[in-house]
Protein backbone atom coordinates (compact mmCIF):
# COMPACT_ATOMS: atom_id res chain seq x y z
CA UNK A 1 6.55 -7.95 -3.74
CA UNK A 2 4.56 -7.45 -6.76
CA UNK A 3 6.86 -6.22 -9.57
CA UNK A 4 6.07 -3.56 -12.66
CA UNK A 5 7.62 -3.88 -16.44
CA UNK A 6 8.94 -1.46 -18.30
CA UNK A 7 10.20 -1.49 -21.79
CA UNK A 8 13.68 -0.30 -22.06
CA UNK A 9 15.62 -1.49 -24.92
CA UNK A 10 19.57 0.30 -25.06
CA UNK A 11 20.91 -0.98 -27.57
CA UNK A 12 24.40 0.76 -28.35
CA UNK A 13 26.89 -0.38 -31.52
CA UNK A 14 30.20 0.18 -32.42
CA UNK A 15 30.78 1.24 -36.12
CA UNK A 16 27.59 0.34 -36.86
CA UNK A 17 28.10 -3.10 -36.79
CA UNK A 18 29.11 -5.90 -34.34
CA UNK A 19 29.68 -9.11 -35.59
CA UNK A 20 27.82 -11.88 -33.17
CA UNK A 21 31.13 -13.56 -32.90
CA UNK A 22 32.32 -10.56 -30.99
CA UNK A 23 29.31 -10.80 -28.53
CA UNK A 24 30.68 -14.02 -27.32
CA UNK A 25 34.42 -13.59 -27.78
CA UNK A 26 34.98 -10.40 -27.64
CA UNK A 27 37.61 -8.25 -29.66
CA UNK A 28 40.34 -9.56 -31.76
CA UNK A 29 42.94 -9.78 -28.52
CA UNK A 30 40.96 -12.12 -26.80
CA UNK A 31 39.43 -9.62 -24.03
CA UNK A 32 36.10 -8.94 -23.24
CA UNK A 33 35.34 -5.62 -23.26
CA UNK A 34 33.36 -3.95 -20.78
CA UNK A 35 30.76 -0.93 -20.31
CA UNK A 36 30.34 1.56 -16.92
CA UNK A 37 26.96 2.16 -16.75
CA UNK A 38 25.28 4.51 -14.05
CA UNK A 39 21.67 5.93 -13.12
CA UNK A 40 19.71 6.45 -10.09
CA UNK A 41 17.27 4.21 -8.35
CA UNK A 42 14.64 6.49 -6.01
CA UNK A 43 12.81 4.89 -3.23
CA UNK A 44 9.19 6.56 -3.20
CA UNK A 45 8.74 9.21 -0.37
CA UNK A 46 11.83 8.66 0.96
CA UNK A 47 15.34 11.17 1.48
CA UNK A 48 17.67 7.79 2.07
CA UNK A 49 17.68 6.03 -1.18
CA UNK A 50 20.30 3.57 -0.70
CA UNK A 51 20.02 -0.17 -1.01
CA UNK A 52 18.33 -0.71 -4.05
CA UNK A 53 19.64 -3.71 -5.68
CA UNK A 54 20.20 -3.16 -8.96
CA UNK A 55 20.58 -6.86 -10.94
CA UNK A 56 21.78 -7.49 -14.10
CA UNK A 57 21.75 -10.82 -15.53
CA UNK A 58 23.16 -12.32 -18.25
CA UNK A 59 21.43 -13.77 -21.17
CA UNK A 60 24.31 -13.91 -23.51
CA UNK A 61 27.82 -16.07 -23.53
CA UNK A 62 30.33 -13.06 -22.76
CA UNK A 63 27.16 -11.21 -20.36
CA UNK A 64 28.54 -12.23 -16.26
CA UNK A 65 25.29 -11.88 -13.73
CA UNK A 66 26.11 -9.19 -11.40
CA UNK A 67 24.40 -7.40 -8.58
CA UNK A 68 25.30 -3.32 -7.77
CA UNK A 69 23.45 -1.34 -4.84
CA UNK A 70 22.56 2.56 -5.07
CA UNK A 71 23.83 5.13 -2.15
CA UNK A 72 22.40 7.20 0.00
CA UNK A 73 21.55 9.88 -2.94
CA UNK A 74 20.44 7.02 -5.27
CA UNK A 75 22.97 6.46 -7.42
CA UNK A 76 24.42 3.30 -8.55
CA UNK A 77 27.47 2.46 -10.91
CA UNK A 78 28.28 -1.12 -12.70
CA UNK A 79 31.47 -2.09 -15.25
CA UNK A 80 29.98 -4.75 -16.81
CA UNK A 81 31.31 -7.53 -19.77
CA UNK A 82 29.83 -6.79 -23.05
CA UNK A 83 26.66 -8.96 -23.61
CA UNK A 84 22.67 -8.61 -23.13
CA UNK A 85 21.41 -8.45 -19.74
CA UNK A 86 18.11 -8.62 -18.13
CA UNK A 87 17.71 -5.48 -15.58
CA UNK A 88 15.71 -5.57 -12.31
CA UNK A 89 15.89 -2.78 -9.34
CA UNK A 90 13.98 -4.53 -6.32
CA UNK A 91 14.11 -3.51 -2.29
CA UNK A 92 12.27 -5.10 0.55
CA UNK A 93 8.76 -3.47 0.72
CA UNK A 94 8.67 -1.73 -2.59
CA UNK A 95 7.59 -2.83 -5.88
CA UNK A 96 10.01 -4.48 -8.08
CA UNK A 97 10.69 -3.19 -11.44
CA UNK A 98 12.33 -5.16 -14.07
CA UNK A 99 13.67 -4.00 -17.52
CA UNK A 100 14.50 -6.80 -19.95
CA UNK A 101 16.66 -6.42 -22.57
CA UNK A 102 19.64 -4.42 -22.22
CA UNK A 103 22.13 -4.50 -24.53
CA UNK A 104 25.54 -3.49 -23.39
CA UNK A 105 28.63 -2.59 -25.13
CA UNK A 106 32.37 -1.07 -23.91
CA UNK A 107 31.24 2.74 -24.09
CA UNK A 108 29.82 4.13 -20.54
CA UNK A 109 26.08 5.14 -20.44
CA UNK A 110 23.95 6.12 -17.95
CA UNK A 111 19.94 4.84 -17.41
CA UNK A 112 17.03 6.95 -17.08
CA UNK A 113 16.28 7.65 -13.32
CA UNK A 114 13.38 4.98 -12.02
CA UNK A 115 11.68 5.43 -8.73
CA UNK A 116 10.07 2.25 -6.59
CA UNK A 117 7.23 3.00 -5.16
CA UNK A 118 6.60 1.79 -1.55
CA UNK A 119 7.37 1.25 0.99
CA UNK A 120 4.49 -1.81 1.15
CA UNK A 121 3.26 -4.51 3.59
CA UNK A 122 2.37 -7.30 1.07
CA UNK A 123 -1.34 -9.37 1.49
CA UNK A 124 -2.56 -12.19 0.59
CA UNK A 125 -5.01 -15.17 1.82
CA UNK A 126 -6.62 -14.09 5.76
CA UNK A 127 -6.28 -11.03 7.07
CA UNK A 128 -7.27 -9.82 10.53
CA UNK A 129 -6.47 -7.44 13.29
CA UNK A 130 -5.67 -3.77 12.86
CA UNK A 131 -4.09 -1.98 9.72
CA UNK A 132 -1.92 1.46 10.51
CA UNK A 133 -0.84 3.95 7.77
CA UNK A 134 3.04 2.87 9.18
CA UNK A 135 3.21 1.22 5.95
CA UNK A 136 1.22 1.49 2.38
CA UNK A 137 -0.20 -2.13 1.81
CA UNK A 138 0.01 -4.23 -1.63
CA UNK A 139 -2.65 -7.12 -2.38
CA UNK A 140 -0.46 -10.04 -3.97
CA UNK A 141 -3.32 -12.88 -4.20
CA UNK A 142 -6.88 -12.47 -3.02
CA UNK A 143 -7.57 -11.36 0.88
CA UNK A 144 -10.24 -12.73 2.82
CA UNK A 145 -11.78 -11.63 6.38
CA UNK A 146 -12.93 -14.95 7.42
CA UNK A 147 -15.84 -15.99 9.31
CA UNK A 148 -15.45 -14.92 13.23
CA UNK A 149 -12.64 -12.71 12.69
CA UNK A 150 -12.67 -9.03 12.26
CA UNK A 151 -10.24 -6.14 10.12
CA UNK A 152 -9.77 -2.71 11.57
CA UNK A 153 -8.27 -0.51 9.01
CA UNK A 154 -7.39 2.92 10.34
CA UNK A 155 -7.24 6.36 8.67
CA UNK A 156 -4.39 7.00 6.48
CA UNK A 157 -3.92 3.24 5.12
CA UNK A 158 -3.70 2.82 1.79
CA UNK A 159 -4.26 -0.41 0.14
CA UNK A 160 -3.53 -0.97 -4.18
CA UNK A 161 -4.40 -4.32 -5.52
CA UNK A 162 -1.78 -6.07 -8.09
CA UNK A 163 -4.20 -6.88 -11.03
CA UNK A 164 -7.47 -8.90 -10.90
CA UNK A 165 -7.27 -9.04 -7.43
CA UNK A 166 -10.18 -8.60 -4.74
CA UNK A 167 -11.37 -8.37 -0.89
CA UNK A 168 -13.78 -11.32 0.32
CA UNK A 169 -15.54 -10.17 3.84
CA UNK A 170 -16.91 -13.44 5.12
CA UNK A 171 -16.56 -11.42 8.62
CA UNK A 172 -16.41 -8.26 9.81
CA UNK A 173 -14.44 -4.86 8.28
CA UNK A 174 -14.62 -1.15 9.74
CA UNK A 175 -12.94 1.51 8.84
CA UNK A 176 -12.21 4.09 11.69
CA UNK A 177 -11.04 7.85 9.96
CA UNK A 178 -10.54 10.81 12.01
CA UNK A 179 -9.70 14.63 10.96
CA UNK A 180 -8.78 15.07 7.27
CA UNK A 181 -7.93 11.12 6.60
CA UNK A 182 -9.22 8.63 4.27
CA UNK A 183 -9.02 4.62 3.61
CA UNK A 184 -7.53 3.82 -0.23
CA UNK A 185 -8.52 1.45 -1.87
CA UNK A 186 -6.85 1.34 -5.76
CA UNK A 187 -5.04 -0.14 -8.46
CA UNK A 188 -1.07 -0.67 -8.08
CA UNK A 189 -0.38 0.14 -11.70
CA UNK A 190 1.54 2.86 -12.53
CA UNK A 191 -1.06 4.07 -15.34
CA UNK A 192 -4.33 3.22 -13.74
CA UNK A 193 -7.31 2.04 -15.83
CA UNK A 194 -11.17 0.93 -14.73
CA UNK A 195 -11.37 -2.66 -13.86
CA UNK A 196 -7.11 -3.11 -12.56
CA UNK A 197 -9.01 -5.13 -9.67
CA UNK A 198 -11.97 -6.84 -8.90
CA UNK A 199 -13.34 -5.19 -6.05
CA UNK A 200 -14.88 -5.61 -2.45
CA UNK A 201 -17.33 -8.34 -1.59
CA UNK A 202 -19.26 -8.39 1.51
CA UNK A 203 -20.45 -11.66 2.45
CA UNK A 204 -21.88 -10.95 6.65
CA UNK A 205 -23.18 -8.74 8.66
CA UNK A 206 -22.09 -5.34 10.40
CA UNK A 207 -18.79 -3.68 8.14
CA UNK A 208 -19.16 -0.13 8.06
CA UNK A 209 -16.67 1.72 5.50
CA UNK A 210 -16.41 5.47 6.59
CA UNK A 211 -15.01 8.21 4.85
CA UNK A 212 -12.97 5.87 2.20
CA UNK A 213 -11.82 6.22 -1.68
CA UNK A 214 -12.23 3.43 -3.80
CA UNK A 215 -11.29 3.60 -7.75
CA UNK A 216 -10.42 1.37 -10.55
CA UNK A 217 -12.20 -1.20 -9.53
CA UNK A 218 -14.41 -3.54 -11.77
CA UNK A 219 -16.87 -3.61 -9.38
CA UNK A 220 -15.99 -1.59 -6.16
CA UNK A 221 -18.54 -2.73 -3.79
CA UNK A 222 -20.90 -5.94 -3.97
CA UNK A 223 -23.17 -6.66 -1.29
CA UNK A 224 -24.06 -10.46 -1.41
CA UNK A 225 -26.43 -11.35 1.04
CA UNK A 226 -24.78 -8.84 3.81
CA UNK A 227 -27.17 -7.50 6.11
CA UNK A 228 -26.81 -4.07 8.35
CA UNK A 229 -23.91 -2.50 6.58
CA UNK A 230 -23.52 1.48 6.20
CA UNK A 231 -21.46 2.98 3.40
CA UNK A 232 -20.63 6.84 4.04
CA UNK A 233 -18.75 10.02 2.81
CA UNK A 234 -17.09 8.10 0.46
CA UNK A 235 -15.83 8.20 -3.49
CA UNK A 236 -16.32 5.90 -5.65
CA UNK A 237 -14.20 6.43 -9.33
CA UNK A 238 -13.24 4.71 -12.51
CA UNK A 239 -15.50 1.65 -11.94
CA UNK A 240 -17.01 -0.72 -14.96
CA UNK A 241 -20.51 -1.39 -14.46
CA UNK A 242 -22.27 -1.11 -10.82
CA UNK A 243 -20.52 0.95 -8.25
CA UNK A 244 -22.47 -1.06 -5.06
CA UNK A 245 -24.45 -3.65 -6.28
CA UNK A 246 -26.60 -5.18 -3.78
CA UNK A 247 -28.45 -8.74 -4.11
CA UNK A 248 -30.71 -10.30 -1.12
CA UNK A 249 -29.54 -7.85 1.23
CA UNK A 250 -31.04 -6.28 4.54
CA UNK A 251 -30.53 -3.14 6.91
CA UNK A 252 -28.58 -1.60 3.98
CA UNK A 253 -27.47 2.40 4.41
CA UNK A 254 -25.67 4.64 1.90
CA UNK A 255 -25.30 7.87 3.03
CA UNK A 256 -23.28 10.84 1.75
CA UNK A 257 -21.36 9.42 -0.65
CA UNK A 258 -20.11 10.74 -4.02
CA UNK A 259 -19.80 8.32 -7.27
CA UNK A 260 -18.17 9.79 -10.33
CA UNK A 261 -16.78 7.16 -13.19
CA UNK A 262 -15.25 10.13 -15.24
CA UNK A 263 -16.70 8.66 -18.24
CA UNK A 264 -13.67 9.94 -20.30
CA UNK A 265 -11.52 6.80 -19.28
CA UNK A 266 -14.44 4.45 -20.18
CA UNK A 267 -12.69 1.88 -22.08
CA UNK A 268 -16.08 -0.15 -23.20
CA UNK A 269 -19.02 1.84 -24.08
CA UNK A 270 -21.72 -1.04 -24.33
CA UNK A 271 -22.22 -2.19 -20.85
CA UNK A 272 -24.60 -1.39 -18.40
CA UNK A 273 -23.48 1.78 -15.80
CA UNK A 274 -24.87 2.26 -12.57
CA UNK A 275 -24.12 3.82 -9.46
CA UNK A 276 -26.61 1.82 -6.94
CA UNK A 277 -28.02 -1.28 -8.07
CA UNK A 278 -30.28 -3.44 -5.60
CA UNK A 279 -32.12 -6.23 -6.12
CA UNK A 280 -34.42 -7.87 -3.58
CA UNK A 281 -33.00 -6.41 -0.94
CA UNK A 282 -35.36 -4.88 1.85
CA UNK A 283 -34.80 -2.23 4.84
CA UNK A 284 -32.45 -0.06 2.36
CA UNK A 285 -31.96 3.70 3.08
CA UNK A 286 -30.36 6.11 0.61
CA UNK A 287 -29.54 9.55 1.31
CA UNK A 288 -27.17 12.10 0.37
CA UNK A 289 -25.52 10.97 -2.32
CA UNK A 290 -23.86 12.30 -5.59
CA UNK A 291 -24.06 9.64 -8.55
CA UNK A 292 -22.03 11.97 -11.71
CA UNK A 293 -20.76 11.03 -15.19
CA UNK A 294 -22.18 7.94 -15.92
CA UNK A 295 -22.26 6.80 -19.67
CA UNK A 296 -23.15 3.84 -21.67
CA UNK A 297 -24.55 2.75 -25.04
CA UNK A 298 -26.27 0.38 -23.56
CA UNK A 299 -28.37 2.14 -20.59
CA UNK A 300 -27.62 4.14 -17.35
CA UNK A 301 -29.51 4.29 -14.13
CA UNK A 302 -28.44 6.38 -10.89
CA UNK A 303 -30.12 4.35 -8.62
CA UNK A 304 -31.80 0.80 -9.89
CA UNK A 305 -34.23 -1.07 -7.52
CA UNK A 306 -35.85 -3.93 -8.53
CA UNK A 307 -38.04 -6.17 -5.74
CA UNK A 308 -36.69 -3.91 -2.90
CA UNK A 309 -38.11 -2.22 0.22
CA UNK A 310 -37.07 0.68 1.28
């Protein structure tokens, strides 16, 4: 499961001052002292919050490695030596979170409440088949639809990408939406920014993507030599430069759709923005659509066509 840092530093002192000796020896009796520390761990979307591991491990002599779990309601205690510890909450199917750092002393304390978000199906390498909404889905390392095989992805599925991260079609992807749905595509980061992951590449022939949202994507959908692929009632957000780009395509449609890159969270200015670029690609039909806050100190075009028929 992917895993999300936080910086949370708690450091707490007695008098002041605590001599390093006392870190590793404790007081002047010999004993370690300890700390009871509490908080809550929240599972995303979910009333039964209990399981979360909570880990602390020790990076100092008197620190002992420990693991506590949080109840039904969320809540988790730990007595703990003295010492600095490393903190990480982690559950099957949600995204780790890990808090390095934590100083603790023999006074109780409780943490600020975290929540994990999930529950997640983790991806990676070739995927195939059907994807249902039973669980949101988390790209760990690139995905590919290979050659010959084919990816259903119903209505309701939502799929974030760790960082960097993209979708290869070398085969064939629909999307199949019904009633009020949509397919996600987006970034797994907790504060969002344009460019968190690559994007979609389509490689073949035939995808259709229906009735999706796609944001914070570098480059949210490349055509590279597909042929007879449809793109409808869809948004496209928060992208860098070209929201479809299209090179030595055919049989191209792009129909209904709505691109907006909210050019407040532009984080560089001098690039070129687009919201259809094709070049020589023939048989291309564009209808429909809704291309809105694009900006650039470079230069902006709606719709770019160079050596295309249409």
């Amino acid at each position: 499961m992917g895993k999300i840092y936080k910086s949370f530093i708690v450091v707490l002192v007695l008098d002041l001052f605590i001599p390093a000796f006392l870190l590793a020896q404790g007081d002047d009796t010999g004993s370690l002292r300890s700390a009871t520390v509490e908080g809550y761990a929240y599972l995303q979307d979910q009333s039964d919050h209990s399981g979360v591991a909570v880990i602390f491990t020790s990076e100092s002599a008197a620190a002992v490695t420990d693991t506590f779990y949080s109840n039904n309601a969320g809540f988790f205690t730990a007595g703990l030596s003295e010492g600095l510890y490393s903190l990480k909450y982690e559950k099957e199917h949600y995204v780790t979170i890990e808090m390095p750092d934590v100083i603790l002393v023999d006074i109780d304390m409780a943490f600020e409440n975290v929540t994990l978000q999930g529950p997640y199906m983790e991806l990676s390498g070739e995927v195939s088949g059907t994807l249902n909404s039973t669980y949101k889905y988390l790209v760990i390392d690139d995905i590919t639809v290979p050659s010959g095989d084919s990816l259903l992805i119903n209505g309701g599925v939502e799929i974030y990408f760790s960082s960097g991260l993209k979708l290869d079609i070398y085969g064939l992807l629909k999307t199949q939406v019904t009633g009020n749905d949509t397919v996600l595509f987006s970034s797994i980061e907790t504060d969002p920014q344009i460019g968190d992951w690559e994007g979609i590449y389509i490689h073949s022939a035939n995808s259709t993507f229906d009735l999706c949202k796609i944001e914070y994507a570098g480059s949210p959908i490349v055509l590279d030599y597909a042929s007879n692929f449809q793109l409808s009632n869809t948004l496209i957000e928060h992208f860098n430069e070209y929201a479809i780009s299209c090179t030595h395509g055919s049989q191209i449609e792009i129909i209904n759709n709505i691109i907006n890159n909210h050019s407040d969270l532009l984080t560089t200015a001098y690039v070129p923005r687009r919201g259809i670029y094709l070049s020589s690609t023939s048989n291309v039909l564009i209808q429909s659509n809704t291309i809105t806050n694009l900006s650039s100190s470079y230069y902006c075009d709606g719709i770019y066509m160079g050596g295309t028929g249409w």
